[in-house]
Protein backbone atom coordinates (compact mmCIF):
# COMPACT_ATOMS: atom_id res chain seq x y z
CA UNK A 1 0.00 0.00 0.00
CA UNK A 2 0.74 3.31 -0.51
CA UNK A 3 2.10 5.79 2.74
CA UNK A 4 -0.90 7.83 1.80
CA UNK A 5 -3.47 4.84 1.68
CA UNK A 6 -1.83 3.60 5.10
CA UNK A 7 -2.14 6.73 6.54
CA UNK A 8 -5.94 7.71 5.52
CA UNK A 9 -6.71 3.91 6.62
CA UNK A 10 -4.51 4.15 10.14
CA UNK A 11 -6.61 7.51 11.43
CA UNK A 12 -9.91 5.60 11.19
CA UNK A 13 -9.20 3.22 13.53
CA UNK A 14 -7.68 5.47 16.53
CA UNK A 15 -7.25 3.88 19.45
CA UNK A 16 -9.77 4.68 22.35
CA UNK A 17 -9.09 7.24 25.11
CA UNK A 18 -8.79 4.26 28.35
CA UNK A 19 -6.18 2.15 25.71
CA UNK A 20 -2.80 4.97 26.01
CA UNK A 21 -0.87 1.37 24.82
CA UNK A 22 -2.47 0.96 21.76
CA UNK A 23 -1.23 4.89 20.56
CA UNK A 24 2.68 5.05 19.41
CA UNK A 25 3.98 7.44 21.87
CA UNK A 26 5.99 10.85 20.66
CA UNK A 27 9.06 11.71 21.93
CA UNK A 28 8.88 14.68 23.87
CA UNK A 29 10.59 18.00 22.90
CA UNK A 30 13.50 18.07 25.20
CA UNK A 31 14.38 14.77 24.65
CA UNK A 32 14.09 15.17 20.76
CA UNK A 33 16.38 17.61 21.18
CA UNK A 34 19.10 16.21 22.52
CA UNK A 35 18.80 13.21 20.30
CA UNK A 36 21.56 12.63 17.58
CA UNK A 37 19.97 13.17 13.57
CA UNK A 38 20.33 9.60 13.35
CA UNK A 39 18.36 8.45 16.22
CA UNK A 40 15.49 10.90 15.40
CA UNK A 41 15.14 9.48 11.81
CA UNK A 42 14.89 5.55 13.23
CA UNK A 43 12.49 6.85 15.60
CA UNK A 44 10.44 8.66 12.79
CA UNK A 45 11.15 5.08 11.07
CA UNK A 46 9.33 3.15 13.84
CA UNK A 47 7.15 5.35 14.68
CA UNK A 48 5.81 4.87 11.01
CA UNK A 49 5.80 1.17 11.25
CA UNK A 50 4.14 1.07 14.30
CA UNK A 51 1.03 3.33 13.59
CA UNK A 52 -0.68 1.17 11.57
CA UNK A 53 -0.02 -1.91 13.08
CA UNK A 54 -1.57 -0.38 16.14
CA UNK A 55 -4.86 0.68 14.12
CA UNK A 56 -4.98 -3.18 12.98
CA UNK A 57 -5.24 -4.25 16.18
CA UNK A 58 -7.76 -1.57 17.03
CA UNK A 59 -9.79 -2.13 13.94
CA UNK A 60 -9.60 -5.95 14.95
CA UNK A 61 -10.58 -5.65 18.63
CA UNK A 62 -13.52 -3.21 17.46
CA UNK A 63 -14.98 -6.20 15.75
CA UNK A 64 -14.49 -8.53 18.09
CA UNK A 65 -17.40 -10.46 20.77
CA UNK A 66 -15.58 -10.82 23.38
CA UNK A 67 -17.79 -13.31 24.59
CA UNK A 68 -17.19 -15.73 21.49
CA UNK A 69 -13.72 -15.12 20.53
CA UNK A 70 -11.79 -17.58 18.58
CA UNK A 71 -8.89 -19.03 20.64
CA UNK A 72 -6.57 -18.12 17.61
CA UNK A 73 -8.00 -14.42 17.46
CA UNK A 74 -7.40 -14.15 21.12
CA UNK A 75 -3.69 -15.72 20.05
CA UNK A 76 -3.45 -13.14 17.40
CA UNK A 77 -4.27 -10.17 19.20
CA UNK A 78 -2.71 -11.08 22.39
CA UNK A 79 0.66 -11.50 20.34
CA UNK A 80 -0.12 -8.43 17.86
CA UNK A 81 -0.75 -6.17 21.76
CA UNK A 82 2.37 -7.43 22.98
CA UNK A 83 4.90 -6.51 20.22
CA UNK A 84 3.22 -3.12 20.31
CA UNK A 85 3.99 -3.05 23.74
CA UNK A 86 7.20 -4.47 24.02
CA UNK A 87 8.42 -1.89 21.34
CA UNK A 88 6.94 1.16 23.15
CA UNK A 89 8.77 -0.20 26.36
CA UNK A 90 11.87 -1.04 24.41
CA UNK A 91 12.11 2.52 22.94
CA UNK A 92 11.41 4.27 26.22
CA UNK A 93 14.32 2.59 28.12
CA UNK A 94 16.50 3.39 24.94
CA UNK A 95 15.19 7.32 24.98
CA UNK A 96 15.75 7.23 29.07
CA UNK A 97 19.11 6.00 28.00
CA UNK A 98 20.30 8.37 26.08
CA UNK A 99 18.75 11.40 28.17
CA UNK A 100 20.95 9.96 31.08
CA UNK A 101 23.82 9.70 29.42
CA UNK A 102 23.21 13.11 28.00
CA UNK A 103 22.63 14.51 31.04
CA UNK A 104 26.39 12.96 32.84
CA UNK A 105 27.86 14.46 29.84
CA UNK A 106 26.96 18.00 30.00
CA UNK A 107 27.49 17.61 33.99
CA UNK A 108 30.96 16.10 33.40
């Protein structure tokens, strides 16, 4: 597909206000700041790859029962939710990483 396509797609399925783990979080502006050129653009990278798949598993979940969900549906979205999350996680440890060390250098 096409960014464009992905994009017009990706915005109809937002994720709801009480699921903040479903939305690709932004770096904040500090933090962007002190981040090399080369960092930013692989977060702009991810950040692209991750939007849509978390609108999949929105759109997915929004036409779910949970009463009578397939165990492989459950599978699938419990595995698509978890790479999501793991990534978010992932990249926040790497951003607190770098804002530390950051930080001890311009204290050194």
């Amino acid at each position: 597909l096409q960014e464009q396509a992905i994009n017009n797609t990706a915005e109809k399925y937002l994720a709801p206000e009480n699921c903040i783990s479903l939305n690709v979080p932004a770096v904040n502006n500090p933090i962007w700041g002190n981040m090399s050129p080369t960092i930013r653009s692989q977060e702009v990278k991810f950040q692209r790859i991750f939007k849509p798949l978390a609108a999949g598993i929105t759109a997915v979940a929004r036409n779910v029962d949970g009463v009578e969900m397939r165990e492989e549906l459950q599978d699938t979205l419990a595995l698509l939710c978890n790479t999501l999350f793991t990534w978010n996680l992932e990249n926040f440890i790497v951003i607190q990483t770098l804002r530390s060390e950051r930080n001890f250098v311009a204290c050194s």
